[in-house]
Protein backbone atom coordinates (compact mmCIF):
# COMPACT_ATOMS: atom_id res chain seq x y z
CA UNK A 1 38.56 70.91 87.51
CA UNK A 2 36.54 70.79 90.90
CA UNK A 3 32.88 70.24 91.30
CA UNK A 4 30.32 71.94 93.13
CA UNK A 5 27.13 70.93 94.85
CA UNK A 6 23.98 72.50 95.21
CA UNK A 7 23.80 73.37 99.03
CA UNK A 8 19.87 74.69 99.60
CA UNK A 9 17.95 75.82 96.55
CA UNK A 10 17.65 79.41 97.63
CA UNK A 11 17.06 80.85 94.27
CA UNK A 12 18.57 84.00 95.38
CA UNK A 13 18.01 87.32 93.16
CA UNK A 14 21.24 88.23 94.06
CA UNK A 15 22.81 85.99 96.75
CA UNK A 16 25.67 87.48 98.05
CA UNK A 17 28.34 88.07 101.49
CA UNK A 18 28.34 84.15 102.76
CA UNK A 19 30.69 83.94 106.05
CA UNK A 20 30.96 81.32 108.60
CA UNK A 21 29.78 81.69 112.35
CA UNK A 22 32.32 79.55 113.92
CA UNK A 23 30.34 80.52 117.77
CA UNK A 24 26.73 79.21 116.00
CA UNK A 25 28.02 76.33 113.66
CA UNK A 26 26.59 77.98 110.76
CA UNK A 27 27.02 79.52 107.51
CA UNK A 28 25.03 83.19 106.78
CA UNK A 29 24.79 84.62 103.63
CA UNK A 30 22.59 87.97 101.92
CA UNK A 31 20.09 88.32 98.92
CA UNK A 32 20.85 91.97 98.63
CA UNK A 33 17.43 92.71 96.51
CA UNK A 34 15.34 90.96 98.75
CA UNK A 35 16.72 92.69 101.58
CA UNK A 36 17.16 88.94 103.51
CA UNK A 37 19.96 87.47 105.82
CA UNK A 38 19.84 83.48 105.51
CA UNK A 39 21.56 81.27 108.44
CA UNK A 40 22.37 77.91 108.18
CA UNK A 41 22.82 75.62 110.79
CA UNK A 42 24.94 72.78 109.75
CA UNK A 43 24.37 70.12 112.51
CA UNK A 44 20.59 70.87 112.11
CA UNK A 45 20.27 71.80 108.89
CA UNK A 46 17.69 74.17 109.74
CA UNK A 47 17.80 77.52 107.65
CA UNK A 48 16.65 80.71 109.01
CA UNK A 49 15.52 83.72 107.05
CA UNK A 50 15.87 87.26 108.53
CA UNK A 51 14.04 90.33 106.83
CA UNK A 52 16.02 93.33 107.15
CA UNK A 53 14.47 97.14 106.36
CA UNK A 54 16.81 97.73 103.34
CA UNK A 55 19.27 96.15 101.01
CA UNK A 56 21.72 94.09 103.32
CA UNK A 57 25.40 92.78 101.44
CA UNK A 58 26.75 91.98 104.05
CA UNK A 59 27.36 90.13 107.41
CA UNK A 60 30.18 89.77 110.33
CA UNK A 61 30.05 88.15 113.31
CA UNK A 62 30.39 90.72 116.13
CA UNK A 63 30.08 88.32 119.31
CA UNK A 64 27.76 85.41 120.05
CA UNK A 65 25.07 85.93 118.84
CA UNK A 66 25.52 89.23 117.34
CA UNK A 67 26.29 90.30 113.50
CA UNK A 68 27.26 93.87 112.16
CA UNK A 69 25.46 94.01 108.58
CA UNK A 70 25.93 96.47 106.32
CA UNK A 71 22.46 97.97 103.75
CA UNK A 72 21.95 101.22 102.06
CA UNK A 73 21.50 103.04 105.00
CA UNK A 74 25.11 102.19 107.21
CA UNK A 75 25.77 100.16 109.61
CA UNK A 76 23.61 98.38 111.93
CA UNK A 77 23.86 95.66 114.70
CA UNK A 78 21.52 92.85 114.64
CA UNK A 79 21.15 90.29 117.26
CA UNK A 80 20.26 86.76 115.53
CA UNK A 81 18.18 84.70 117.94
CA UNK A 82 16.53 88.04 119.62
CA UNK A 83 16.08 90.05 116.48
CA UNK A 84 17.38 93.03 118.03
CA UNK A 85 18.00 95.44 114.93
CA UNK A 86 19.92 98.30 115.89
CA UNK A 87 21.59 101.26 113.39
CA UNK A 88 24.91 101.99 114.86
CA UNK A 89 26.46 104.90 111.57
CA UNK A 90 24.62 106.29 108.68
CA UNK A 91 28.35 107.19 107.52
CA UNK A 92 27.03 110.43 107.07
CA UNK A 93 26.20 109.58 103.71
CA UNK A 94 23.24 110.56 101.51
CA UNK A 95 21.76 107.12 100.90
CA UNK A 96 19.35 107.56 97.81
CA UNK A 97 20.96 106.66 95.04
CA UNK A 98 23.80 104.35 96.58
CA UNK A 99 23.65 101.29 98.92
CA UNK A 100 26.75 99.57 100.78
CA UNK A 101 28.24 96.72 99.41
CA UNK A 102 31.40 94.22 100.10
CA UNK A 103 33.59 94.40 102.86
CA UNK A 104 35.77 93.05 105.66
CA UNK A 105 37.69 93.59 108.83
CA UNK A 106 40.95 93.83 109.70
CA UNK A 107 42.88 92.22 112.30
CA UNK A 108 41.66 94.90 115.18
CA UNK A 109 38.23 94.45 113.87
CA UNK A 110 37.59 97.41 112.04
CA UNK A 111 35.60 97.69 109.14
CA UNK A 112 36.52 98.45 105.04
CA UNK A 113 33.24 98.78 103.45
CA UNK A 114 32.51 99.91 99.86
CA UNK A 115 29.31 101.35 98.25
CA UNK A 116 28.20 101.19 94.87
CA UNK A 117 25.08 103.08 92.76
CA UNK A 118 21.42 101.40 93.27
CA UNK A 119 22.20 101.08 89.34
CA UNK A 120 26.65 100.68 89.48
CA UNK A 121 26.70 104.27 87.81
CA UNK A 122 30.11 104.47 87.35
CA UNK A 123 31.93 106.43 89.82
CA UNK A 124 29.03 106.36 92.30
CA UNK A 125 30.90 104.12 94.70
CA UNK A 126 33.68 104.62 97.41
CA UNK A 127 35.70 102.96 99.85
CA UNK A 128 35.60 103.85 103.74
CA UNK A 129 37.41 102.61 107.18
CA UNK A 130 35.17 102.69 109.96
CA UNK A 131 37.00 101.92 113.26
CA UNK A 132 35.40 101.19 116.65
CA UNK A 133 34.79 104.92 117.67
CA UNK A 134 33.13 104.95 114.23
CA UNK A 135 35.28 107.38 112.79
CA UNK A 136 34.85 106.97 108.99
CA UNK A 137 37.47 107.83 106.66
CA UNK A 138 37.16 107.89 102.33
CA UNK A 139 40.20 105.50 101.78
CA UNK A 140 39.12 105.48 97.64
CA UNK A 141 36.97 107.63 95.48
CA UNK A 142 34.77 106.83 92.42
CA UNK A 143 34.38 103.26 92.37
CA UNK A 144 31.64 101.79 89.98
CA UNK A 145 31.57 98.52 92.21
CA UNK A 146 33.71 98.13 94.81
CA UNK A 147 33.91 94.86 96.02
CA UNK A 148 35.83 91.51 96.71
CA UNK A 149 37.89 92.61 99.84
CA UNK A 150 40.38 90.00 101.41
CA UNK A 151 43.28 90.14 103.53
CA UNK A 152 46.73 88.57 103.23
CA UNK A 153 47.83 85.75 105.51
CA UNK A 154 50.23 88.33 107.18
CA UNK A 155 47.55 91.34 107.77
CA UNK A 156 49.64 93.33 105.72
CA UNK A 157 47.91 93.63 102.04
CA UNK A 158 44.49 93.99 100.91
CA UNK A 159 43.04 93.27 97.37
CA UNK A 160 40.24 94.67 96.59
CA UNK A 161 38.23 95.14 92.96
CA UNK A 162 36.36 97.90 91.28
CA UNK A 163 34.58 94.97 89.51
CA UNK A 164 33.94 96.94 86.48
CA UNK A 165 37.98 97.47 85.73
CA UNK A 166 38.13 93.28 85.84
CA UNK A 167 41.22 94.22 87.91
CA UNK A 168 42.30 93.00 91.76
CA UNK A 169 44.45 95.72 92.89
CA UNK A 170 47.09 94.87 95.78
CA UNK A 171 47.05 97.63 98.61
CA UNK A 172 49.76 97.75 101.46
CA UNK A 173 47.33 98.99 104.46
CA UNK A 174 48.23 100.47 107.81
CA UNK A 175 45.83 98.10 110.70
CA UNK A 176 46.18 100.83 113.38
CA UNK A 177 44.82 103.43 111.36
CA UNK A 178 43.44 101.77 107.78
CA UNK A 179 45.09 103.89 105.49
CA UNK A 180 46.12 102.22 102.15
CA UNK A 181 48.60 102.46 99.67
CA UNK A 182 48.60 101.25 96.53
CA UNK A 183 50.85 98.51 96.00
CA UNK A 184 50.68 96.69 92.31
CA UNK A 185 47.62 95.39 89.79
CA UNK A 186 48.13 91.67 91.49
CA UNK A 187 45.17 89.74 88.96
CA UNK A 188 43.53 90.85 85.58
CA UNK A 189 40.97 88.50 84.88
CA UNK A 190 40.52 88.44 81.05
CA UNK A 191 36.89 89.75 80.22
CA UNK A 192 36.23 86.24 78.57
CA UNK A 193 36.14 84.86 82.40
CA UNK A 194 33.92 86.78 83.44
CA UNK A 195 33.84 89.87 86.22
CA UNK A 196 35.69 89.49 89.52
CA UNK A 197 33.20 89.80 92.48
CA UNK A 198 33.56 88.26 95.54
CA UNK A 199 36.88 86.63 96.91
CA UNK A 200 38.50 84.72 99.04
CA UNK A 201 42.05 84.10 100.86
CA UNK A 202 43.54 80.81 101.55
CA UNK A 203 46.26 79.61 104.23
CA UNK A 204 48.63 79.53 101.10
CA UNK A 205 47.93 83.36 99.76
CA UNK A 206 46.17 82.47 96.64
CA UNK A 207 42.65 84.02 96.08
CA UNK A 208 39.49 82.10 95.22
CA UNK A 209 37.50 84.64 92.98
CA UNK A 210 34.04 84.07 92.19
CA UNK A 211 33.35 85.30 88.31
CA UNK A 212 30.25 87.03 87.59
CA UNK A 213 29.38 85.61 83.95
CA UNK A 214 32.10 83.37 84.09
CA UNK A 215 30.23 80.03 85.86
CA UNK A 216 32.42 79.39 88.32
CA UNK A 217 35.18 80.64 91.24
CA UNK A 218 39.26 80.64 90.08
CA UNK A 219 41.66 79.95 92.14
CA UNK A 220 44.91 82.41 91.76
CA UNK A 221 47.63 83.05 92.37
CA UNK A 222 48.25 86.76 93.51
CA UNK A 223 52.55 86.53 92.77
CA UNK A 224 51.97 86.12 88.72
CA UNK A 225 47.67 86.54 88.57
CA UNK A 226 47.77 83.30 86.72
CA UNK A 227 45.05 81.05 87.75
CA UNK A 228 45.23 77.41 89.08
CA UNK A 229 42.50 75.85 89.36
CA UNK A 230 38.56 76.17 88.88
CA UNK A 231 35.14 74.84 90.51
CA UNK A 232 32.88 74.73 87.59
CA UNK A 233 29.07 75.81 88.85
CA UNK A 234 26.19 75.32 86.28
CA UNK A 235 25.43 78.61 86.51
CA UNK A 236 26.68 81.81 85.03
CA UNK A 237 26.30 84.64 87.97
CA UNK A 238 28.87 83.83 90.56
CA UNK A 239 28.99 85.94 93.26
CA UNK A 240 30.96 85.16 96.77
CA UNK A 241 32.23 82.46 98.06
CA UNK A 242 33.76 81.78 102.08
CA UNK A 243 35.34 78.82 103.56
CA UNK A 244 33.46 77.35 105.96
CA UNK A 245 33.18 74.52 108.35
CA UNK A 246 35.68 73.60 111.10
CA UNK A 247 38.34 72.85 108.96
CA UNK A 248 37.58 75.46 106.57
CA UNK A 249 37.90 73.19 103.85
CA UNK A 250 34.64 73.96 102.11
CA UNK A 251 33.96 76.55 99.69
CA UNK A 252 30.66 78.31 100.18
CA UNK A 253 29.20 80.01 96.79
CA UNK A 254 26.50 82.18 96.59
CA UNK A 255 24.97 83.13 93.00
CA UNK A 256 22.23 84.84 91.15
CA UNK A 257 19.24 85.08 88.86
CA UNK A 258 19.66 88.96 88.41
CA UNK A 259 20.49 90.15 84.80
CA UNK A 260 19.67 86.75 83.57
CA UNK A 261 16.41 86.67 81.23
CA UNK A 262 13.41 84.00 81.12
CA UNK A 263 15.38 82.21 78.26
CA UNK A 264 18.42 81.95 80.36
CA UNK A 265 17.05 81.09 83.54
CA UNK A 266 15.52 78.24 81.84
CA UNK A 267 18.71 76.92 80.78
CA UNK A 268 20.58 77.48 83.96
CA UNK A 269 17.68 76.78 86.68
CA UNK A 270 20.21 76.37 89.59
CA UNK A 271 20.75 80.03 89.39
CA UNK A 272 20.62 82.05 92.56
CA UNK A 273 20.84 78.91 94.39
CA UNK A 274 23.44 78.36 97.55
CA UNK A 275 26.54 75.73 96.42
CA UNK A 276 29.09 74.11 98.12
CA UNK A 277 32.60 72.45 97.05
CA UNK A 278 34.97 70.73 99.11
CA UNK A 279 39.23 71.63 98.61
CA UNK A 280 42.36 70.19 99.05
CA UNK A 281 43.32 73.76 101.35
CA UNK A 282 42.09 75.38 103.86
CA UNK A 283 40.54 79.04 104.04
CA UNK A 284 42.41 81.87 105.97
CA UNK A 285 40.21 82.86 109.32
CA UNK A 286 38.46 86.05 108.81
CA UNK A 287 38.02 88.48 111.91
CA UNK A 288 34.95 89.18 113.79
CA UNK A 289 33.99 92.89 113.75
CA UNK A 290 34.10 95.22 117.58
CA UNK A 291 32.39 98.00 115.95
């Protein structure tokens, strides 16, 4: 079983959407409640903390200096050292009731994103492409939480999770034009695990999963959904998790104190807190976003 370190003692609400800035050296990750974007500089160590004007989930390097966050009102551009905040696509969405949540880019960097209920109502959520003349397309309907996007080594699969189903669905997707298809049910994680969130693809096409509930992130295997190994965090909520570094042999992990009560966070005081674990493999590169 692998061990994981406390990074920074963020003490997130609910940390989420780490990713590594290969340009800036640094690691960036969301608390979606508090409506924050951290960035940590790893030759410094310095941490920066960016207020953003609603709930951010997530983050993706879009140049320099530049990062293309998603919050419950679209899409925006947001320039890290300048501040420049900029919205770029409502999605022509009513926002009042939903917010945007996990997401990733594909190989032309263009953008899945999923949204969820303020409060997960089930069926609140759906899945949409967004490409770089921000045409958005519905690619699923009435998720509960959609979430945990990553991409096969070959660009040709995504797995994605409506967390709620505790299922990772393979989908054979189209780069030029982001349809998908489903494929197969590639993981069901058994309830006593915890719920899938957050994931992440290695060079070898197995998927580290962090488990919401389940105190930790599982490493499987997508060809049988067994899973082969586990970093053990003491904390229940697991969120995300990235590789980052140069070698991308270190597993980012976000958590959180949401849905945990005074008793609990007592017990488990690490909770929302930022951890890191080192592996024997490393993480697939993800793609910056040219929205």
């Amino acid at each position: 079983m692998l061990q994981a370190s406390v990074l920074l003692q963020t003490g997130c609400t609910l940390g989420e959407g780490p990713v590594w800035f290969e340009a800036r050296n640094s690691c960036l990750w969301v608390d979606i409640l508090e409506k924050t974007i951290f960035e940590y500089h790893l030759q410094s160590k310095i941490l920066d903390r960016h207020q953003m004007p609603q709930m951010v989930s997530l983050i993706i390097p879009a140049g320099d200096h530049n990062v293309i966050v998603a919050l419950q009102g679209g899409i925006a551009r947001y320039h890290l050292d300048n501040k420049n905040f900029e919205m770029i696509s409502d999605l022509h969405l009513d926002w009042t009731n939903i917010r945007c949540n996990d997401g990733i880019c594909n190989i032309n960097g263009h953008l899945w994103i999923g949204t969820t209920g303020i409060d997960h109502a089930d069926g609140a959520g759906d899945l949409y492409y967004i490409d770089n003349k921000l045409t958005v397309q519905k690619q699923l309907k009435q998720l509960t939480i959609s979430n945990g996007m990553a991409l096969s080594p070959d660009n040709t699969h995504l797995y994605h999770t409506d967390s709620v189903t505790q299922n990772i669905c393979c989908y054979t997707v189209d780069n030029s034009t982001g349809m998908m298809q489903f494929n197969h049910v590639a993981i069901s994680v058994p309830k006593n695990m915890g719920i899938p969130d957050g994931m992440a693809m290695d060079e070898e096409g197995k998927l580290w999963i962090a488990l919401w509930g389940g105190f930790g992130v599982g490493r499987f295997d997508p060809q049988n959904g067994k899973m082969i190994a586990f970093i053990q965090l003491p904390v229940p909520h697991v969120t995300c998790c990235a590789f980052i570094g140069e070698n991308r042999r270190t597993l980012l992990i976000t958590t959180a104190k949401k849905g945990l009560t005074s008793e609990e966070l007592d017990q488990y005081p690490l909770s929302g807190h930022v951890f890191i674990a080192e592996v024997d493999v490393a993480g697939l590169k993800k793609y910056d976003c040219t929205l």
